[in-house]
Protein backbone atom coordinates (compact mmCIF):
# COMPACT_ATOMS: atom_id res chain seq x y z
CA UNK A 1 40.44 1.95 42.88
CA UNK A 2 43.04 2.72 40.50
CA UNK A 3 41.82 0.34 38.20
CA UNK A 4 38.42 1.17 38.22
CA UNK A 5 39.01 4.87 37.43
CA UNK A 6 41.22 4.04 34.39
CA UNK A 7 38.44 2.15 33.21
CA UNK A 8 35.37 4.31 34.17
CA UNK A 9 37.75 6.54 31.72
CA UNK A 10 38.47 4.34 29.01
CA UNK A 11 34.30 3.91 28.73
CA UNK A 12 33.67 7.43 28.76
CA UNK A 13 36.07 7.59 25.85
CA UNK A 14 34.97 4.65 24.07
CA UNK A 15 31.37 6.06 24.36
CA UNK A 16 32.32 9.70 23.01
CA UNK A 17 33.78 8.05 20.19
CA UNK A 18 31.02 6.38 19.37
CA UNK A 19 28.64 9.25 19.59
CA UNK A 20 31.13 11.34 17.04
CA UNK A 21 31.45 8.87 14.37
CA UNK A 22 27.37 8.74 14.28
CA UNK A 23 27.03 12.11 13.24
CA UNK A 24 28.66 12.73 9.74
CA UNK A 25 29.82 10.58 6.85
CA UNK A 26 26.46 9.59 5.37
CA UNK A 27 25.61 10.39 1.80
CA UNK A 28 22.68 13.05 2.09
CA UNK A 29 21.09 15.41 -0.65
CA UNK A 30 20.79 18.97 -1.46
CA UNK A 31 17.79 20.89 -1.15
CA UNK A 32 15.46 20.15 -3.99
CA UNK A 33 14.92 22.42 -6.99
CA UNK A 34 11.98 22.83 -8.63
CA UNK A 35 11.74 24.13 -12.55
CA UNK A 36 11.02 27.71 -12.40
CA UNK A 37 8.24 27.29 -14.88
CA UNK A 38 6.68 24.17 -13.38
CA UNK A 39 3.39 23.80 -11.46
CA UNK A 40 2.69 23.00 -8.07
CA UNK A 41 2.06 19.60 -9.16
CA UNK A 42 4.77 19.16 -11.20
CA UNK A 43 7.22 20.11 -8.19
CA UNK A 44 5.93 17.14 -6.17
CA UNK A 45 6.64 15.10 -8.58
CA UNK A 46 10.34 16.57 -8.11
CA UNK A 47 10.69 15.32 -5.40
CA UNK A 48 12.51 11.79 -6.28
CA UNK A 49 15.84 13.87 -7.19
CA UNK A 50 15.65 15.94 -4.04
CA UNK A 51 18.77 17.62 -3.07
CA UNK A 52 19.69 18.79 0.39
CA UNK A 53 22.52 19.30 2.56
CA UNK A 54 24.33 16.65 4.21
CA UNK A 55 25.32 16.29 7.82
CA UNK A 56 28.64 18.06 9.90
CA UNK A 57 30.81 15.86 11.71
CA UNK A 58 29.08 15.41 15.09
CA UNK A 59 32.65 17.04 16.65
CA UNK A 60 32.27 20.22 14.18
CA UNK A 61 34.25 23.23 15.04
CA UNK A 62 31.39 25.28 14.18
CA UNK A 63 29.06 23.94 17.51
CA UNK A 64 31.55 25.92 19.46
CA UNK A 65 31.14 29.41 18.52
CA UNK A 66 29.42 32.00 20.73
CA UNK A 67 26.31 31.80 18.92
CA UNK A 68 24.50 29.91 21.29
CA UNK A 69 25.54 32.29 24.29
CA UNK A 70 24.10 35.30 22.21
CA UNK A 71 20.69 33.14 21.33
CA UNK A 72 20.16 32.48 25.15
CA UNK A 73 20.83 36.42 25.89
CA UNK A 74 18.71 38.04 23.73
CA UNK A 75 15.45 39.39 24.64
CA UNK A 76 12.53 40.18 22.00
CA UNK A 77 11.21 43.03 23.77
CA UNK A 78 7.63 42.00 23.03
CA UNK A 79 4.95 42.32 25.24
CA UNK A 80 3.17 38.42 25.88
CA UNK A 81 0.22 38.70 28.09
CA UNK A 82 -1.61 35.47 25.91
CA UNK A 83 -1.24 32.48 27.46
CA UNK A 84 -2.74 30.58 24.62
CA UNK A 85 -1.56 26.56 24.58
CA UNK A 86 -0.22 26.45 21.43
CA UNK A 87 1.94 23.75 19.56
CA UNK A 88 3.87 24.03 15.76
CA UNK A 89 5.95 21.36 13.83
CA UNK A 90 8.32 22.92 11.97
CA UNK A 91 9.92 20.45 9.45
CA UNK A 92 13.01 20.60 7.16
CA UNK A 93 14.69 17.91 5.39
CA UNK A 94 18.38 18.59 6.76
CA UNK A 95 20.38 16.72 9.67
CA UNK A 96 20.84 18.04 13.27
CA UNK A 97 24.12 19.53 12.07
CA UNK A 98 23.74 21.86 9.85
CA UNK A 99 23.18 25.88 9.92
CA UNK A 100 19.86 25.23 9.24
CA UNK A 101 18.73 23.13 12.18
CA UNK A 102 20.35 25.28 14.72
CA UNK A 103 17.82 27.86 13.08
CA UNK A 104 14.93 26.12 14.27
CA UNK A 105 16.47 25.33 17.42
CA UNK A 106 16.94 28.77 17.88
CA UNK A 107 13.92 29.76 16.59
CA UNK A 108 12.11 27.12 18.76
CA UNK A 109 14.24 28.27 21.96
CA UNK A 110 13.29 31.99 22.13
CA UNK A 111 9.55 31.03 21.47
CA UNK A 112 9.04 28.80 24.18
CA UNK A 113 11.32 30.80 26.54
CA UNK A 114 9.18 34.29 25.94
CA UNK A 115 6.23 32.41 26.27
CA UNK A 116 6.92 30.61 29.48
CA UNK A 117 6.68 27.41 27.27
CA UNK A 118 2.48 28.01 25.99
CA UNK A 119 3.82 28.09 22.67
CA UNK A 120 5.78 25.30 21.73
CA UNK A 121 7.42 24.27 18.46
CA UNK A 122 7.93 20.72 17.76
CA UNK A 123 11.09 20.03 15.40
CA UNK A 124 11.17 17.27 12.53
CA UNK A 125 14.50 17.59 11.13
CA UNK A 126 16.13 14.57 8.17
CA UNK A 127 12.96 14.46 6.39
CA UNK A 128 10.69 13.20 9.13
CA UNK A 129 7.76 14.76 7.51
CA UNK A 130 8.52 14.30 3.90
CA UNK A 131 10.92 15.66 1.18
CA UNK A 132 10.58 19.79 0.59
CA UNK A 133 7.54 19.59 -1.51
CA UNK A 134 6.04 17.27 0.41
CA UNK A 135 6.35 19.62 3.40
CA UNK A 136 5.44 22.26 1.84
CA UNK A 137 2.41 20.42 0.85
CA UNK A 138 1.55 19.63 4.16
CA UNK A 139 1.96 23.21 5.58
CA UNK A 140 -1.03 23.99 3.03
CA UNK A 141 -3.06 21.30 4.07
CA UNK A 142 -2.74 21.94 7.43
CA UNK A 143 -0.47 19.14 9.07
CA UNK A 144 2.67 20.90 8.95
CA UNK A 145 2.69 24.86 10.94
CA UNK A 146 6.37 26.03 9.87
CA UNK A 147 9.42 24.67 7.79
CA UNK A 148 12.76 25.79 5.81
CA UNK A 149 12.31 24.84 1.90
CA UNK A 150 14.94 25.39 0.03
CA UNK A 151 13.66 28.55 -1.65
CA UNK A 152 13.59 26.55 -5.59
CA UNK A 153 10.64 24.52 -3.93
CA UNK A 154 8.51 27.21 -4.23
CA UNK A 155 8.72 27.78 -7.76
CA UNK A 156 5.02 26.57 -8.87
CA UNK A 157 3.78 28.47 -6.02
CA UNK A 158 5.28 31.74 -6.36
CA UNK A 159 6.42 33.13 -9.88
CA UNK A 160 8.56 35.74 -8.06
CA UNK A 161 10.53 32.91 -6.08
CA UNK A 162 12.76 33.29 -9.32
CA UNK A 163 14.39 36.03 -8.27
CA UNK A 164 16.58 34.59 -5.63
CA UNK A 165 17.85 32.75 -7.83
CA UNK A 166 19.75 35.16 -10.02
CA UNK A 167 23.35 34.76 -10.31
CA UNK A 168 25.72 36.69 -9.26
CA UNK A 169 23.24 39.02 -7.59
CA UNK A 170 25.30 39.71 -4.19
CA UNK A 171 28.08 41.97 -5.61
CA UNK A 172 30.77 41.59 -2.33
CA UNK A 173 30.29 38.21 -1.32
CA UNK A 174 33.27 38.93 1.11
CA UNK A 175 31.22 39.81 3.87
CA UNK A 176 27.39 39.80 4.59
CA UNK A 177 26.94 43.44 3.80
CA UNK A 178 25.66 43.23 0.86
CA UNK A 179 23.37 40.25 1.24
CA UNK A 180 21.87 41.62 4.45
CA UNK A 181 20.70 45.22 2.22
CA UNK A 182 19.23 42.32 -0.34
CA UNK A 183 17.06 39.98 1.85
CA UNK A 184 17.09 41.55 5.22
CA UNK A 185 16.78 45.72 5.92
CA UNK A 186 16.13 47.03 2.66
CA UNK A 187 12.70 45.62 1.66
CA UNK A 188 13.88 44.81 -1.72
CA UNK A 189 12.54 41.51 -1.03
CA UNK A 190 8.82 42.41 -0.30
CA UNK A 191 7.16 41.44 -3.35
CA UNK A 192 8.25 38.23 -3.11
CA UNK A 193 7.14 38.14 0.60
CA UNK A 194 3.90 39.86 -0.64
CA UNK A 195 3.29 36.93 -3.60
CA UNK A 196 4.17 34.27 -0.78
CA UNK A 197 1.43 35.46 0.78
CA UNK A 198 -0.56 35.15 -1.34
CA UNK A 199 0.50 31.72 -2.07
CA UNK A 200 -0.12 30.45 1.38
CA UNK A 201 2.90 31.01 3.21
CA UNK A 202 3.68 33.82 5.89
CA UNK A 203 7.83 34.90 5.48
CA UNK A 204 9.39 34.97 8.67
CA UNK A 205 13.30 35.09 7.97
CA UNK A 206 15.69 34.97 4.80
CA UNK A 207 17.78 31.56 6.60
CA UNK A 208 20.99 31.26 4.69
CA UNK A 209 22.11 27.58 3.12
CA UNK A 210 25.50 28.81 2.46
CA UNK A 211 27.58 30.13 -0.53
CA UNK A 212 27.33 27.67 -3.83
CA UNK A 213 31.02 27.32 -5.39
CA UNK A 214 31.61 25.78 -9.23
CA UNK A 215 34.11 22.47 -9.09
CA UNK A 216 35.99 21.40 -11.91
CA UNK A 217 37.73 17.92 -12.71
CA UNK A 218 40.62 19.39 -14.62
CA UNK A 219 40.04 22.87 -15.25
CA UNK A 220 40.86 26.15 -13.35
CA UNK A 221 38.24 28.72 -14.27
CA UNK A 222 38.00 32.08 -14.25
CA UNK A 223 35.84 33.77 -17.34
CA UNK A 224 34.16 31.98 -19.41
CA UNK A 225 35.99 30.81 -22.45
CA UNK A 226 37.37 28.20 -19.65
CA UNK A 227 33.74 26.79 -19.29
CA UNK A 228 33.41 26.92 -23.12
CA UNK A 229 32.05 22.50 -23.49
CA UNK A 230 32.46 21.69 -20.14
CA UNK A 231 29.60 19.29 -18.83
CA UNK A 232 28.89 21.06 -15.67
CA UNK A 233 25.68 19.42 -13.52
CA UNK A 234 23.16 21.87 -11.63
CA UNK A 235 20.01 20.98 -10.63
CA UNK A 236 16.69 20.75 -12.41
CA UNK A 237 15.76 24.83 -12.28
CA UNK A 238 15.17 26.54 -15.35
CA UNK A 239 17.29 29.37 -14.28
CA UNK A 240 19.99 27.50 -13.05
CA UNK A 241 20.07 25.75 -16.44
CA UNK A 242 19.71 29.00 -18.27
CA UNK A 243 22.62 30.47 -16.13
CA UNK A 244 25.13 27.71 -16.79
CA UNK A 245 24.78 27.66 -20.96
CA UNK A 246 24.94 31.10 -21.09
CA UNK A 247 28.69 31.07 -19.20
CA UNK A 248 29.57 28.55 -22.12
CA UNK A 249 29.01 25.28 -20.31
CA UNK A 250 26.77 22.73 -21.33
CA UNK A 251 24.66 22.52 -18.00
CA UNK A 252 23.49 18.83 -17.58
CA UNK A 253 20.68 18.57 -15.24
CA UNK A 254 21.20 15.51 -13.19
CA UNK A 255 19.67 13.50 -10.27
CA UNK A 256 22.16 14.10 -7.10
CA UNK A 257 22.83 10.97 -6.29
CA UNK A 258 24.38 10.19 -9.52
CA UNK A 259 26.64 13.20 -9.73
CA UNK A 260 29.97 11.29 -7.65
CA UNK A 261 29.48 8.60 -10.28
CA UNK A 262 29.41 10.67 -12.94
CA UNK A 263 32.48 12.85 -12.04
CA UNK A 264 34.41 9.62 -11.07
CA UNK A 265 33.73 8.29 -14.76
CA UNK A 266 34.42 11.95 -16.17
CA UNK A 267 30.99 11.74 -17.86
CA UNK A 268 30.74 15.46 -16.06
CA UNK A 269 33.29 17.61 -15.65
CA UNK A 270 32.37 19.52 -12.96
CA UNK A 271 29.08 20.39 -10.98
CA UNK A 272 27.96 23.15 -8.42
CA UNK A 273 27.21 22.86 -4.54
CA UNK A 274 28.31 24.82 -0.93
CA UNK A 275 30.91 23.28 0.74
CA UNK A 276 29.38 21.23 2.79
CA UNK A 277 27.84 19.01 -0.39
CA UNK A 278 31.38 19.03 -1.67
CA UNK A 279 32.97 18.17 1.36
CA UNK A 280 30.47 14.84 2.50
CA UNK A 281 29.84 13.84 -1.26
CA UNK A 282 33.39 13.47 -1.43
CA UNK A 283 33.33 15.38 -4.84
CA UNK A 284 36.64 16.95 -3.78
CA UNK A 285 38.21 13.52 -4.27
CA UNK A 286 37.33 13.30 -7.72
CA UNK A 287 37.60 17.41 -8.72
CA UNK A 288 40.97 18.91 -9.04
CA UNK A 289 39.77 22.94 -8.48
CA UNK A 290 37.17 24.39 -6.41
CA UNK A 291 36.43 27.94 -8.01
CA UNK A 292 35.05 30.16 -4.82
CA UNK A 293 32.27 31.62 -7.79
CA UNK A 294 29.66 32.23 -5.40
CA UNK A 295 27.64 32.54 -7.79
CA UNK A 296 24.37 31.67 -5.82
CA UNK A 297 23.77 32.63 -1.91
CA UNK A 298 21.17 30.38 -1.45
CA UNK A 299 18.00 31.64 0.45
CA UNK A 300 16.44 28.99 2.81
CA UNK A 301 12.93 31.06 3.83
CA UNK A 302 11.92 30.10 7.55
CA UNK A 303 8.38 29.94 6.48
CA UNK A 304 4.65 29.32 8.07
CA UNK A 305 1.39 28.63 6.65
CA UNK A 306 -0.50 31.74 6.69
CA UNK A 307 -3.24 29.81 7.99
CA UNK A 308 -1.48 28.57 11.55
CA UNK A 309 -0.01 32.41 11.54
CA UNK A 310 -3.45 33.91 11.26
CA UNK A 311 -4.28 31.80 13.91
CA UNK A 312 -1.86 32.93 16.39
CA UNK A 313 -2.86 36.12 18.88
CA UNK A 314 -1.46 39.34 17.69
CA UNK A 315 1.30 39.01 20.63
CA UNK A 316 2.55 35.82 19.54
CA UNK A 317 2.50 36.70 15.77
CA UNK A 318 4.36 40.25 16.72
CA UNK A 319 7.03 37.64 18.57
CA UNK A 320 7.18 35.41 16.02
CA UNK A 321 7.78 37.95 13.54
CA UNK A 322 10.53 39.84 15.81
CA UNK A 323 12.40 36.66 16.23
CA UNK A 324 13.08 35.78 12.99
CA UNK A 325 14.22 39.01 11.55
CA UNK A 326 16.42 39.59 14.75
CA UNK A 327 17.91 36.25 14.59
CA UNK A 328 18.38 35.77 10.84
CA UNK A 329 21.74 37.01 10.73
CA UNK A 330 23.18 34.58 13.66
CA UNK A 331 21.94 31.98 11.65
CA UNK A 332 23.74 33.62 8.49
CA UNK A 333 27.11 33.47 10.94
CA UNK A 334 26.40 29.73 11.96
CA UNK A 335 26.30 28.83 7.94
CA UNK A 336 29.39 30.94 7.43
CA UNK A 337 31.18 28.69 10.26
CA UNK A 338 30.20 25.41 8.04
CA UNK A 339 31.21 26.71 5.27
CA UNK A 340 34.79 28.03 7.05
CA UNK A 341 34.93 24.28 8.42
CA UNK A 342 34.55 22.44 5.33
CA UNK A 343 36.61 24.24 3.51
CA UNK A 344 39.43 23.51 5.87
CA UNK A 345 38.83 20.17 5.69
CA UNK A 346 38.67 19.94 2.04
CA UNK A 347 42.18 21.20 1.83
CA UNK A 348 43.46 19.14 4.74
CA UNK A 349 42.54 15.97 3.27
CA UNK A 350 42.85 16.74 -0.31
CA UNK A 351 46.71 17.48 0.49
CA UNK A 352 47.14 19.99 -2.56
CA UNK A 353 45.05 17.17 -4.91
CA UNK A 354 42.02 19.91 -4.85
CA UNK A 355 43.05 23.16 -5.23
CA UNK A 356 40.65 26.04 -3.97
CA UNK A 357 40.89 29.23 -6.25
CA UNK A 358 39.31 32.56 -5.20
CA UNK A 359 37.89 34.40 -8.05
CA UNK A 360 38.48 38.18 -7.95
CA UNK A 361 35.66 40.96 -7.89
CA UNK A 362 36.77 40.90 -12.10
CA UNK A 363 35.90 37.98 -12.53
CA UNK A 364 32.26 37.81 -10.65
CA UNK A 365 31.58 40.54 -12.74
CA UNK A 366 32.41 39.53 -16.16
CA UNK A 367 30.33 36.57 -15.87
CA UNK A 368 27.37 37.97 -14.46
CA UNK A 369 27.51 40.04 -17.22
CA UNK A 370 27.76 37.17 -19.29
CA UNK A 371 24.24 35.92 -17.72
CA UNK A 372 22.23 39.28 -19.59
CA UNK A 373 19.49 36.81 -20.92
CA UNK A 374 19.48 35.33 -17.85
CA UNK A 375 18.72 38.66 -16.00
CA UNK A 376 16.06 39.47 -18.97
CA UNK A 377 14.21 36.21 -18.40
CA UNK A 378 13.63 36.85 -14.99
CA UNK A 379 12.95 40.29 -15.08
CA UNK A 380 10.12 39.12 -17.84
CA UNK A 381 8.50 37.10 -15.22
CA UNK A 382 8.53 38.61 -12.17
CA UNK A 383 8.77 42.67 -13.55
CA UNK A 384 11.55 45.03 -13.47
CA UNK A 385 11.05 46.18 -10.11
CA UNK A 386 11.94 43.55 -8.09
CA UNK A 387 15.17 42.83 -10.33
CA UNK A 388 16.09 46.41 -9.67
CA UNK A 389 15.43 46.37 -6.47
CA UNK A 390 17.49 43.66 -5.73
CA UNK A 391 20.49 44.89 -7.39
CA UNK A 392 20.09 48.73 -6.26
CA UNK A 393 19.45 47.68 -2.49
CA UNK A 394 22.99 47.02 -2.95
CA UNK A 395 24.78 50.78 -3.74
C-alpha cells in the first residue's frame, strides 16, 4: 500500500508539472497599433505586425489574489425579469493568463450568474477569432458580439481614439487615483465613448493592459538629452512615433517579432513595452536598464457592437452596462499584480544584469513637457476639449 501511495503521489506531481510548464514561455505579441491617421482599411492591413501580450507562467502569483473571491460576491443590483436565450462571443487576442482574460471571465461570470445562465458569453481568447482588426471587423459584420482591442486598433474608426494615447497623461502613476478620475468617474472620456458610438461600437469598461516602461541597452535615462540618437522601437502609431522624436530619440517603427533580434545585434538600442512583454520576450536579457517611464497606461476598451447591444432587452443592457463599470477597477488590480510579478522576476533572474530605475515625479514631467507638439497634434484632431478634459479630470 505503501508503494502505491508514493506513486499515486509521484503522478500527481509529475502531472502538475506538466500542466505549469504549458502555460508560459512562448513568444507572443503585443496588442496591435494602428497609425493614428490610417483608415479602416489600412488597419487591417496592420495586422501582419500585430502586437499583444504574451502569456503568465501557468503557476503566477497573481491567480492567487482575492480578486476572484470579490468577483463571486458582488451583486449588480439590477432588476432581470427577461429571460431572453441569449449567447455573445467575446474575442481578444491574449492568452488565458493575462489581466485581460480574467476580464472576460469575470465579465462572462456575473452575466450568466444574474441571469440564471439565459445570457451566456462564449470566450475566444489567443486569437481564435482573428488578430485585433480582424475582430474588430467581425464585431461590425456581425460574427463577433464583444471583444478587448487594444485601444490603437481603433484608430481608422474613431479619430478621437488618439487621445488615449497621449503621453504622460496620468500625472501620479503611483497609484490608480489618477487614472480612475481619467477613464472611469469623471466623464472626461465621453466623447470618445460618444464617437465610438458612432463608429459601431458600444463602450462598456476602460480594461487596463498595464503600465508601458522605456528599456535601454546601455543607457540609464532620465530627461531627455540621454535619449538624444538613441534608436528606440515603438510601434507603428503616428503618435507614438511623434512622441518618441520629440524626447530626442530616433523612434524606429518595427515589426515585434524582430525587436529581440534587433536589440541582441544592437541595431536598436532600446524599445518600449509593460512588463510582461519585457519579461517573456526576454528583452531584459539583452537591455541593461528598465526606466519605470510610464509613459503610456494603456487602455484595453471591453467593447460590443452597438448592433448585438441594441439588441439586448433594456434589463440586460442596464446589467451589462453596470458590470463593466463596477468591475473595471478589479481588473485594473489583476493587471497591477502582473505587472508586480514580472517585475520581480525580471530582477530575480537578471541578478543585477538589468537594472530597474524609477523615474521621479521631475522627471515625468519634464518630458511630457518635452512632448508640446505632441499634445498640439492631438488636440488638432480630436479638439481642445477632450485634451483638457483629460488632463483637468486629474486636479
Amino acid at each position: 500500500m505503501k508503494m502505491k501511495k508514493m506513486f499515486a503521489i509521484l503522478l500527481t506531481c509529475l502531472l502538475v508539472f506538466s500542466l505549469a510548464a504549458c502555460g508560459g514561455g512562448s513568444k507572443k505579441e503585443e496588442a496591435p497599433a494602428s497609425s493614428a491617421a490610417s483608415s479602416a482599411a489600412a488597419s487591417s492591413a496592420a495586422a501582419s505586425s500585430a502586437e499583444e501580450p504574451a502569456s503568465a507562467p501557468a503557476s503566477s502569483a497573481a491567480a492567487g489574489s482575492d480578486l476572484d473571491q470579490q468577483v463571486h460576491d458582488y451583486v449588480s443590483g439590477v432588476n432581470i425579469t427577461s429571460t431572453d436565450d441569449v449567447t455573445w462571443k467575446l474575442a481578444h487576442v491574449c492568452t488565458e493568463d493575462t489581466a485581460a482574460h480574467w476580464g472576460a471571465l469575470i465579465f462572462k461570470e456575473v452575466i450568466e450568474r444574474e441571469t440564471g445562465g439565459h445570457f451566456k458569453v462564449e470566450i475566444y481568447p489567443n486569437s481564435q477569432l482573428g488578430n485585433n482588426p480582424e475582430i474588430v471587423e467581425g464585431m461590425l459584420a456581425g460574427t463577433i458580439e464583444a471583444a478587448i482591442p487594444n485601444g490603437t486598433t481603433f484608430g481608422g474608426y474613431s479619430p478621437k481614439m488618439q487621445a488615449i494615447e497621449l503621453p504622460f497623461l496620468i500625472n501620479d502613476i503611483s497609484n490608480f487615483d489618477d487614472a480612475e478620475k481619467v477613464y472611469i468617474t469623471s466623464g472626461a472620456i465621453d466623447p470618445i465613448i460618444e464617437d465610438m458610438r458612432n463608429a459601431g461600437f458600444e463602450w462598456i469598461a476602460s480594461y487596463f493592459q498595464g503600465m508601458r516602461h522605456l528599456t535601454t541597452a546601455k543607457t540609464e535615462v532620465h530627461k531627455t538629452d540621454d535619449l538624444k540618437g538613441l534608436k528606440i522601437r515603438v510601434q507603428a502609431s503616428d503618435i507614438q512615433l511623434a512622441t518618441w522624436n520629440a524626447l530626442g530619440a530616433n523612434a524606429v517603427p518595427m515589426a515585434f517579432s524582430e525587436v529581440f533580434t534587433a536589440l541582441q545585434q544592437g541595431a536598436l538600442d532600446g524599445q518600449e513595452n509593460p512588463y510582461n512583454n519585457i519579461y517573456t520576450q526576454g528583452f531584459y536579457e539583452v537591455q541593461g536598464y528598465i526606466m519605470e517611464s510610464g509613459h503610456l497606461f494603456d487602455i484595453i476598451p471591453l467593447v460590443t457592437s452597438v448592433t448585438a447591444f441594441n439588441a439586448l432587452p433594456a434589463d440586460y443592457q442596464e446589467l451589462v452596462k453596470k458590470v463593466g463599470t463596477d468591475l473595471c477597477m478589479l481588473q485594473w488590480q489583476k493587471a497591477n499584480e502582473y505587472d508586480e510579478m514580472y517585475k520581480q522576476m525580471i530582477l530575480d533572474k537578471s541578478a543585477g544584469k538589468c537594472q530597474v530605475i524609477e523615474m521621479t515625479t521631475e522627471e515625468r514631467a519634464a518630458m511630457k513637457d518635452a512632448c508640446a507638439s505632441v499634445y498640439d497634434t492631438v488636440r488638432k484632431n480630436v479638439g481642445d476639449d477632450l485634451v483638457d478634459g483629460m488632463i483637468n479630470a486629474q486636479n
